[in-house]
N, C-alpha and C. Protein backbone atom coordinates (compact mmCIF):
# COMPACT_ATOMS: atom_id res chain seq x y z
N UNK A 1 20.16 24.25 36.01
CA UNK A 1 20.78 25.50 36.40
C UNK A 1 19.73 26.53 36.82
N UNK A 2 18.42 26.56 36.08
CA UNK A 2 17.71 27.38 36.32
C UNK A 2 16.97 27.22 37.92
N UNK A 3 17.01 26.07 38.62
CA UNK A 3 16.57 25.68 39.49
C UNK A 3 17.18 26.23 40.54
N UNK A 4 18.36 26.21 40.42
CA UNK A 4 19.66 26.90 41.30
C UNK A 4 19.25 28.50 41.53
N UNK A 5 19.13 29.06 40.36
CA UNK A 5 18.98 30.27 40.05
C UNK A 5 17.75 30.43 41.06
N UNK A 6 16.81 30.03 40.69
CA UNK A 6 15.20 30.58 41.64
C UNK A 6 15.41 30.32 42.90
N UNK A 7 16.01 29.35 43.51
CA UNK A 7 16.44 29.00 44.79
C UNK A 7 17.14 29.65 45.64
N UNK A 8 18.15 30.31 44.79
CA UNK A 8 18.77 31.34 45.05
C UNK A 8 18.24 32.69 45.51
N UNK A 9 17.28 33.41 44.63
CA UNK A 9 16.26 33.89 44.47
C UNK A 9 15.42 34.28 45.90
N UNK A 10 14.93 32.85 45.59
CA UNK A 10 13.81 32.91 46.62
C UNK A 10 13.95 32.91 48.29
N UNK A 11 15.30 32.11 48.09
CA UNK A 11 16.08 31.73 49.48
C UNK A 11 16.46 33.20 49.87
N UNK A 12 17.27 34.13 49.01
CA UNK A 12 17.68 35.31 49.53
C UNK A 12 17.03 36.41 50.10
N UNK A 13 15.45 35.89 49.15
CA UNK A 13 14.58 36.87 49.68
C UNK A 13 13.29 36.48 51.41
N UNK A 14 13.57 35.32 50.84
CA UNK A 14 12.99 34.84 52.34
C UNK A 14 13.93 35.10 53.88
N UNK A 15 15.22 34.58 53.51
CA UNK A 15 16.41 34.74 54.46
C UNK A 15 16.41 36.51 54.98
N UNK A 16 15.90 37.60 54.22
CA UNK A 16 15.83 38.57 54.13
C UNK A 16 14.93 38.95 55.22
N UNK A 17 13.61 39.03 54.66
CA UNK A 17 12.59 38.75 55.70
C UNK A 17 12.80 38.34 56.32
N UNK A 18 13.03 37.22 56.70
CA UNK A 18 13.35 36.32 58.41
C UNK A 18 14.47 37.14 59.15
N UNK A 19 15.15 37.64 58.53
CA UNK A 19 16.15 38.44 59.44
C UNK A 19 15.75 39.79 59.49
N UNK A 20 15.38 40.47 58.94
CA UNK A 20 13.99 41.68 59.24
C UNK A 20 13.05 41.55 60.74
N UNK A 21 12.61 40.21 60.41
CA UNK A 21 11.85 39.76 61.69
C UNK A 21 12.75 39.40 62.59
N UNK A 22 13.96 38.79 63.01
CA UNK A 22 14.43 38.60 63.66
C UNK A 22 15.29 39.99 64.37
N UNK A 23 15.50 40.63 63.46
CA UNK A 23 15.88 41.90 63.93
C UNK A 23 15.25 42.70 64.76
N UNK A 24 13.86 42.60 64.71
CA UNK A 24 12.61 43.68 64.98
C UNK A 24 12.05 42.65 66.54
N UNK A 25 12.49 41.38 66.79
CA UNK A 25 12.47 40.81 68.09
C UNK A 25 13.48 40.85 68.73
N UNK A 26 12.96 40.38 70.22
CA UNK A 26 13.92 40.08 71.58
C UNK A 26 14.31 39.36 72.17
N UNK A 27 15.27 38.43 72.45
CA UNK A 27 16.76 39.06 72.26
C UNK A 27 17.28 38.95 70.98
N UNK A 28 18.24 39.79 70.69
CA UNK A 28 18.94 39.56 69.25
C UNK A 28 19.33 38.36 68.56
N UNK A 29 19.23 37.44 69.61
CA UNK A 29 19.95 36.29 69.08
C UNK A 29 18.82 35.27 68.66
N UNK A 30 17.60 35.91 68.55
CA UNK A 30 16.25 35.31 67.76
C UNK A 30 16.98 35.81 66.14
N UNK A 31 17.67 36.80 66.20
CA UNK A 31 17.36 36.87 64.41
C UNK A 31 18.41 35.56 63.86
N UNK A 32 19.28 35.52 64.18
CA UNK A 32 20.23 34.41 63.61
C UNK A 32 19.24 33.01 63.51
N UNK A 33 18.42 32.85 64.71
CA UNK A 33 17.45 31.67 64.40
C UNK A 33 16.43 31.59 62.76
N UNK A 34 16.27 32.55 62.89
CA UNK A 34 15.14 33.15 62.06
C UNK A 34 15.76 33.39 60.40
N UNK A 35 17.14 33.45 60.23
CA UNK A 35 17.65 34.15 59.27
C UNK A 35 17.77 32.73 58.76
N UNK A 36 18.09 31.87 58.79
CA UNK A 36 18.75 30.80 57.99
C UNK A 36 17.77 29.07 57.69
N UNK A 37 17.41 28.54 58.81
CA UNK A 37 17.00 27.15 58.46
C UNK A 37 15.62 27.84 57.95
N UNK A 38 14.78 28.28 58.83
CA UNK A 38 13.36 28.60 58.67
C UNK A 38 12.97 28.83 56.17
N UNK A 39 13.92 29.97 56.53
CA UNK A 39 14.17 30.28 54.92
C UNK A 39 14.21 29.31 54.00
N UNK A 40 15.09 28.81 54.40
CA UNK A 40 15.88 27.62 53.58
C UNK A 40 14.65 26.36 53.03
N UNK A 41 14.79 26.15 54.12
CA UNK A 41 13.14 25.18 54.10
C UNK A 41 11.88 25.69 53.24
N UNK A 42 11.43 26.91 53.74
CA UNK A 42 10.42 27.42 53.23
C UNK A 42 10.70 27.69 51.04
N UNK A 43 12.07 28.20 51.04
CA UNK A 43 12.45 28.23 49.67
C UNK A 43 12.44 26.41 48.82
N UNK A 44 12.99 25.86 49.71
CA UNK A 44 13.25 24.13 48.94
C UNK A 44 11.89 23.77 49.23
N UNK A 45 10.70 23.89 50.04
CA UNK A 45 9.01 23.41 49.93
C UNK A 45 8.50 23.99 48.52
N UNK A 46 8.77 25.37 48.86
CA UNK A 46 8.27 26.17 47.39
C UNK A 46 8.45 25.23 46.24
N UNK A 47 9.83 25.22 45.95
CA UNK A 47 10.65 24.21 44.97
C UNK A 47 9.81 23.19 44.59
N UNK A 48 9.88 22.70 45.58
CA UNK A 48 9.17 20.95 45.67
C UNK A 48 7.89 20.91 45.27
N UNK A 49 7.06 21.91 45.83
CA UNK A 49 5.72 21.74 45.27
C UNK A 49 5.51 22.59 43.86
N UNK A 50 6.46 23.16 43.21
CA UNK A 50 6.27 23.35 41.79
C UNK A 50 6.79 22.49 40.85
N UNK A 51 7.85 21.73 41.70
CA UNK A 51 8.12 21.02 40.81
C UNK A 51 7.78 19.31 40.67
N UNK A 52 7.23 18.71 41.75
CA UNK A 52 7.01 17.76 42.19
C UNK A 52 5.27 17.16 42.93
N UNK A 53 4.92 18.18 43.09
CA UNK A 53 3.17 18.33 43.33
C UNK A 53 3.18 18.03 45.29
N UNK A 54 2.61 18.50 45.54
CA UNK A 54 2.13 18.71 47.17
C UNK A 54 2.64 17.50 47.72
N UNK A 55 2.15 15.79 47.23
CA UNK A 55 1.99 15.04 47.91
C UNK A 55 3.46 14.57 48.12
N UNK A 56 5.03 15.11 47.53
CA UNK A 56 6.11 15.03 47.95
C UNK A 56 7.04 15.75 48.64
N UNK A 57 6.00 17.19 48.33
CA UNK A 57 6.61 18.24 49.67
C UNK A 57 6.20 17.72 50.73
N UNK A 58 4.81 17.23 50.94
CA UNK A 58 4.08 16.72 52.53
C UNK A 58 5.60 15.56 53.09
N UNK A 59 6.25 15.10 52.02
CA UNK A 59 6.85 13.91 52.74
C UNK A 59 8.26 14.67 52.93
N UNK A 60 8.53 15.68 52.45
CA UNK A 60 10.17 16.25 52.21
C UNK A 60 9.28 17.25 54.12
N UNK A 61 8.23 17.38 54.19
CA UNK A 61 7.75 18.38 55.35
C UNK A 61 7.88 17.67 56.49
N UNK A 62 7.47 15.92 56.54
CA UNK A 62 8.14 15.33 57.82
C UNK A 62 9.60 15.06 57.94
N UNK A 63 10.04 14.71 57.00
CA UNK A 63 11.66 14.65 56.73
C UNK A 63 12.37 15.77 57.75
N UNK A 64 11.73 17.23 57.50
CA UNK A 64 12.23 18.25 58.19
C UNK A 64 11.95 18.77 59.79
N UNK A 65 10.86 17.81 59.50
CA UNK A 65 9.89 18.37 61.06
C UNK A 65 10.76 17.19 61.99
N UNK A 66 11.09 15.88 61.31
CA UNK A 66 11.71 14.61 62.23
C UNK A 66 13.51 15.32 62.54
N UNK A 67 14.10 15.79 61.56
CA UNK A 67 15.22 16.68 61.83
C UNK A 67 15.15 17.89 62.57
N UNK A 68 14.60 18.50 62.80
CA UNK A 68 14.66 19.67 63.87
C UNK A 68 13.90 18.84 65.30
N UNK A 69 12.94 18.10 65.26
CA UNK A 69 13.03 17.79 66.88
C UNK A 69 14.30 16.93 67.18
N UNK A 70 14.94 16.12 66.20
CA UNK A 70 16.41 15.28 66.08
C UNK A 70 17.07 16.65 66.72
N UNK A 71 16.92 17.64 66.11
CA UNK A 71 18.05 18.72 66.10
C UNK A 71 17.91 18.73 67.69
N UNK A 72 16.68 19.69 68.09
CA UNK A 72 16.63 19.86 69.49
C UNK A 72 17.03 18.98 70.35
N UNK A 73 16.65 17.60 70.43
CA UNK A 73 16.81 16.66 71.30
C UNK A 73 18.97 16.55 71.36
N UNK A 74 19.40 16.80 69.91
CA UNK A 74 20.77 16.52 70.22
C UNK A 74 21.66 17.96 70.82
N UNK A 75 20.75 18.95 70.84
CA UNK A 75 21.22 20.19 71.69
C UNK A 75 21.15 20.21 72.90
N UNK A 76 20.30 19.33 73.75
CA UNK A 76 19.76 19.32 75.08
C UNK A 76 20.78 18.12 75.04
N UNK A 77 21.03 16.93 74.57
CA UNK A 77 22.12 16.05 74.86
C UNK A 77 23.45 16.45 75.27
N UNK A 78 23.80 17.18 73.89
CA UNK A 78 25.35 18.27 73.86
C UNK A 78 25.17 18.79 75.25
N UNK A 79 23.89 19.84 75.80
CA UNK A 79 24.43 20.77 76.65
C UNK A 79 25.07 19.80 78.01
N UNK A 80 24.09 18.88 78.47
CA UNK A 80 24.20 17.63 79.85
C UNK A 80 25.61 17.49 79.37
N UNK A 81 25.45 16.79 78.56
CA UNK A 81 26.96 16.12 77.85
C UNK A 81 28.07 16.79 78.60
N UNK A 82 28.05 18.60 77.81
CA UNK A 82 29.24 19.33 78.43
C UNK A 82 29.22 20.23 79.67
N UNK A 83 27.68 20.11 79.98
CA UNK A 83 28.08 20.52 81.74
C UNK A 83 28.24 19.67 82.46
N UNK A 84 27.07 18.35 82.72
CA UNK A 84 27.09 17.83 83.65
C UNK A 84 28.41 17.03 83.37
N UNK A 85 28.78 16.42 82.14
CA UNK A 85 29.49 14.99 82.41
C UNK A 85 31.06 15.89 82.16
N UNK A 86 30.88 16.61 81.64
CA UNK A 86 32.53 17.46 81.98
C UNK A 86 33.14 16.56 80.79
N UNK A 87 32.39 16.34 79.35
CA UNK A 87 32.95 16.22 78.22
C UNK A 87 33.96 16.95 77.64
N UNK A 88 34.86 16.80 76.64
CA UNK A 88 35.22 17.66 75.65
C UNK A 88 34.03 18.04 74.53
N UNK A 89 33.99 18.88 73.87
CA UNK A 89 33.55 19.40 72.80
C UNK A 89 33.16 18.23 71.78
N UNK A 90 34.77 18.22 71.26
CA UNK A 90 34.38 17.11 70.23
C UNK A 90 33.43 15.49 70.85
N UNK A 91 33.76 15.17 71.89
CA UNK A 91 33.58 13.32 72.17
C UNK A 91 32.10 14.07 72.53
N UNK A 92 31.54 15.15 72.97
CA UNK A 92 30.00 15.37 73.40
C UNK A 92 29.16 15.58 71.79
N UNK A 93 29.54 16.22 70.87
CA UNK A 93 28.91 16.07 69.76
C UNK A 93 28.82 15.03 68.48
N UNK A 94 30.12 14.03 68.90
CA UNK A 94 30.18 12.91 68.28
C UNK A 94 29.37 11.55 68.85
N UNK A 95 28.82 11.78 70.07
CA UNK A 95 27.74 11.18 70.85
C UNK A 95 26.71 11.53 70.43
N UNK A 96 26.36 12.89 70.55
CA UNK A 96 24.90 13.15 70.18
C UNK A 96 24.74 13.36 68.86
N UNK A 97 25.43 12.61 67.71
CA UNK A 97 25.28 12.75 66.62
C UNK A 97 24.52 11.72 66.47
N UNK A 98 24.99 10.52 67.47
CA UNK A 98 24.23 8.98 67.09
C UNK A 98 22.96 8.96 67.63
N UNK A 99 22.85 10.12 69.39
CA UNK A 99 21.52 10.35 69.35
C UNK A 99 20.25 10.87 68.12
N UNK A 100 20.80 11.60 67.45
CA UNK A 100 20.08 12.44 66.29
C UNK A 100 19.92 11.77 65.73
N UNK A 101 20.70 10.77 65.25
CA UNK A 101 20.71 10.08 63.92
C UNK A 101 19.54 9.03 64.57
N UNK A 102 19.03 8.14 65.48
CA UNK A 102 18.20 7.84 66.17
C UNK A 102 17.09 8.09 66.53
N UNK A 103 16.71 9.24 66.99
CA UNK A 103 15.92 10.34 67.29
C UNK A 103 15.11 10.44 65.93
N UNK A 104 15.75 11.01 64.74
CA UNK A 104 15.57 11.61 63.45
C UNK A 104 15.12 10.38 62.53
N UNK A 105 15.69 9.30 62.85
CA UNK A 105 15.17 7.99 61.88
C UNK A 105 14.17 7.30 62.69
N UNK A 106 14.17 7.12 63.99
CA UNK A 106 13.02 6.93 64.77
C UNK A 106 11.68 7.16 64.42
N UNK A 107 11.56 8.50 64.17
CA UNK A 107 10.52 9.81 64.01
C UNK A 107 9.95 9.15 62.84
N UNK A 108 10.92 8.93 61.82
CA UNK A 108 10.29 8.76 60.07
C UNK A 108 10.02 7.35 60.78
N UNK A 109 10.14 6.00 61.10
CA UNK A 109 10.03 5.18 60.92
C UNK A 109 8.59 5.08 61.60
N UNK A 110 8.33 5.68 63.37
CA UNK A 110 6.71 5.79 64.25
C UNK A 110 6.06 6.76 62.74
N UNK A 111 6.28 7.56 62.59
CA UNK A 111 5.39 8.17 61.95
C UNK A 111 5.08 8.11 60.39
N UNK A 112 6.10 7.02 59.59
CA UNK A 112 5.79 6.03 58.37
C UNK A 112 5.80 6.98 57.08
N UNK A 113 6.64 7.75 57.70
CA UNK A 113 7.64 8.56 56.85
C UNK A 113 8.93 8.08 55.97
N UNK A 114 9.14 8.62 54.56
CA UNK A 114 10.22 8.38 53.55
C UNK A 114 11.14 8.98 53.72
N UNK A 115 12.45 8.46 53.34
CA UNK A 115 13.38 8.99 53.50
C UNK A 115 13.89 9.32 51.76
């Protein structure tokens, strides 16, 4: 429970800051970037390396780094998806889910990363 608690904590106050900074850049729609994953991450590393020692945050740090280029790569899919191919919504993100999921396990597997 207490784990929850600091996470909480720490997450609120980082999420804080990041949206401070995101506020204080251009265009506005940097702070929403800035307010949520960046935090989040940075609060659950904290976590990890107090509670688990460096050499399992380093592996929880590619875990995250192989999911956000996953992420990007399935945003640039989605967009083709629903301009060029004149998808629906749903059938374009249920495609590029299997890209991600690909992309993202790819990444850990070239770069000999744990899941």
């Amino acid at each position: 429970m207490t784990e929850y608690v600091i996470r909480f904590l720490v997450g609120g106050a980082v999420v804080s800051a990041f949206a401070m900074l995101g506020d204080l850049l251009r265009p506005k729609s940097f702070a929403g970037l800035f307010g949520a994953a960046p935090s989040v991450a940075l609060a659950t590393l904290g976590i990890a390396v107090y509670q688990h020692g460096a050499g399992y945050a380093a592996v929880q740090t590619q875990a995250m780094m192989a999911g956000a280029i996953a992420l990007a790569v399935y945003s640039v899919v989605v967009c083709h998806l629903l301009v060029r191919a004149k998808l629906r919504a749903v059938t374009a993100t249920v495609l590029s889910l299997v890209v991600w999921l690909i992309v993202a396990f790819g990444l850990l597997i070239v770069t000999g990363g744990q899941t």
